[in-house]
Protein backbone atom coordinates (compact mmCIF):
# COMPACT_ATOMS: atom_id res chain seq x y z
CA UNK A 1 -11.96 -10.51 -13.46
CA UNK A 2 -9.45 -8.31 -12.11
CA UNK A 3 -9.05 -7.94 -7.99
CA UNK A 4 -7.27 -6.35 -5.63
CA UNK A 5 -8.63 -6.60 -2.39
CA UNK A 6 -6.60 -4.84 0.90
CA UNK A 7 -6.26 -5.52 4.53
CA UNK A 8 -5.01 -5.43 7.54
CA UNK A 9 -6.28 -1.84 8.62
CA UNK A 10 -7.18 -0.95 11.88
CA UNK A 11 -7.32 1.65 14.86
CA UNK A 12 -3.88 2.13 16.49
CA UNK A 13 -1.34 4.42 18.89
CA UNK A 14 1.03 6.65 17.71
CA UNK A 15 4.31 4.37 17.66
CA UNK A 16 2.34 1.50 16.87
CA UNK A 17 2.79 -0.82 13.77
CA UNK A 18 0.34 -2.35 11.58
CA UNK A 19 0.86 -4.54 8.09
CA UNK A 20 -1.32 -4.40 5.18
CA UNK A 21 -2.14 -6.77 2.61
CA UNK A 22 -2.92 -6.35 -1.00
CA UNK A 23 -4.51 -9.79 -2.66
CA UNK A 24 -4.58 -9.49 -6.20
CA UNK A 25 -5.96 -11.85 -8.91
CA UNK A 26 -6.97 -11.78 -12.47
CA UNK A 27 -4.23 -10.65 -14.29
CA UNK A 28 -0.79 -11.13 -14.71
CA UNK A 29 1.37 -9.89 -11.12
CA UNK A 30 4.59 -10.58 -11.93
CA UNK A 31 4.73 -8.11 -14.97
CA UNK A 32 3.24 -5.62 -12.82
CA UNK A 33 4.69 -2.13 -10.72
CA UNK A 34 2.75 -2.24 -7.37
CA UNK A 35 2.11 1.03 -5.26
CA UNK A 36 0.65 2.18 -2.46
CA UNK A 37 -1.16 5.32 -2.00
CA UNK A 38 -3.20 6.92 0.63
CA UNK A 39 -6.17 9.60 1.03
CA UNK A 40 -6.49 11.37 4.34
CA UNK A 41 -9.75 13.36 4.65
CA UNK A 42 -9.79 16.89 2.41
CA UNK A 43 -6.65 15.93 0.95
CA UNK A 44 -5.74 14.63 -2.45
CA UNK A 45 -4.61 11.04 -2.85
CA UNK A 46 -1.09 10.69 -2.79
CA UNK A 47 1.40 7.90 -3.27
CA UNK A 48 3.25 6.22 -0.21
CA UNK A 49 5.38 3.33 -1.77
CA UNK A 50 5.81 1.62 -4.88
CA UNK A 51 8.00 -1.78 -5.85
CA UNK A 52 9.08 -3.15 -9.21
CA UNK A 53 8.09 -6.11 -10.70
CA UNK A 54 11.14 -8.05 -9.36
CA UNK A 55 11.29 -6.31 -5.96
CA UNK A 56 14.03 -4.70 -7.28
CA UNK A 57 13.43 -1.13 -6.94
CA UNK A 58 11.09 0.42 -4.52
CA UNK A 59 10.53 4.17 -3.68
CA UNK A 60 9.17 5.75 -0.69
CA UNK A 61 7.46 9.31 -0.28
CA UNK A 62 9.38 11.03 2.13
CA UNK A 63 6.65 11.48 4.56
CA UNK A 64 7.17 7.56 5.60
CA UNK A 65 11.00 6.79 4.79
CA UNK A 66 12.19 4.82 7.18
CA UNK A 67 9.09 4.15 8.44
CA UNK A 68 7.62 2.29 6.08
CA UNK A 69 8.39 -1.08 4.14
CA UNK A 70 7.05 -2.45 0.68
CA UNK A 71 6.96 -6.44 -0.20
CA UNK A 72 5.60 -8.64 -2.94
CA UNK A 73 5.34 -11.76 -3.26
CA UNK A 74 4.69 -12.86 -6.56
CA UNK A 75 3.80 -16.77 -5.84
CA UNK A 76 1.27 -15.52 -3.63
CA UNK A 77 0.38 -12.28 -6.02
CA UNK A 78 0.01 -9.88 -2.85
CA UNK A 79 1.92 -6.79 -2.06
CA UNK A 80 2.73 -6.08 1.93
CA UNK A 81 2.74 -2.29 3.28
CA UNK A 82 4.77 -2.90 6.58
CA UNK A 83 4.05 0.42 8.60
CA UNK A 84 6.48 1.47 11.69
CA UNK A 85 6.21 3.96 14.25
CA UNK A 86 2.53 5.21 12.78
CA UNK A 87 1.99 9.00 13.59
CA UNK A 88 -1.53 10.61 13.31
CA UNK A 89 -0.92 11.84 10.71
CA UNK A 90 -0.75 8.67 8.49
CA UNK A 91 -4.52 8.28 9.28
CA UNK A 92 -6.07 7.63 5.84
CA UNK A 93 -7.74 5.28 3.60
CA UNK A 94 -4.66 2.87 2.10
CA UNK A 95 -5.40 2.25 -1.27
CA UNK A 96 -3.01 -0.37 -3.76
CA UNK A 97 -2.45 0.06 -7.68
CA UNK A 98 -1.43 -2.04 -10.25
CA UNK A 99 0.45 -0.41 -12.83
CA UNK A 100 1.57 -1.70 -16.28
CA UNK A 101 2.30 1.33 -18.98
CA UNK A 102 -1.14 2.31 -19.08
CA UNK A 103 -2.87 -0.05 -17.63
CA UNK A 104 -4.08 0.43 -14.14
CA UNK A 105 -6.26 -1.29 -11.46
CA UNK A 106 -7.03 -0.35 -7.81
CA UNK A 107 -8.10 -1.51 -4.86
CA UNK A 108 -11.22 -0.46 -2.84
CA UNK A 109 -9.01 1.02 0.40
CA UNK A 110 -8.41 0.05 3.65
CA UNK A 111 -8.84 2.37 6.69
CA UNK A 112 -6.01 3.28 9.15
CA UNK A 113 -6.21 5.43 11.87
CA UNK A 114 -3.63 6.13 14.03
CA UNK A 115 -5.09 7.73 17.62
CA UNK A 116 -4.56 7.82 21.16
């Protein structure tokens, strides 16, 4: 049974930092492009960051260049969203995908709001 459970969400300041976590289990990691996307309220879903199957490559929305860092680790089959000087308006639910050709799973979200 496919998983992919996030984590590591939370309430924080503007200029804070927080890390999330992307468990995954049931099918084969390694082989598999990992992204992450987020959904802010009345506003489509949108992708953040995404990291070959190697680490390799990774590619970064503009909006969080810079900012933001992708990892894998594929002993531990998790993917890492490392998130830097948060601004409000990177409040959304964080959502990861596996991706292989067609084939595609998600997570259920996490929730990050960045506030004073």
């Amino acid at each position: 049974q496919v998983q992919l459970v996030e984590s590591g969400g939370g309430l924080v300041q503007p200029g804070g930092s927080l890390r999330l976590s992307c468990a995954a289990s049931g099918f084969t990691f390694k082989s598999y492009v990992m992204n992450w996307y987020r959904q802010a309220p009345g506003k489509e879903r949108e992708l953040v960051a995404t990291i070959g199957p190697t680490s390799g490559t990774t590619h970064y929305a503009d909006s969080v260049k810079g900012r933001f860092t992708i990892s894998r680790d594929n002993v531990k089959q998790a993917v890492y969203l490392q998130m830097m000087s948060l601004k409000p308006e990177d409040t959304a639910v964080y959502y990861c995908r596996a991706q292989f050709y067609r084939t595609s799973y998600w997570g259920q979200g996490t929730q990050v709001t960045v506030s004073s």
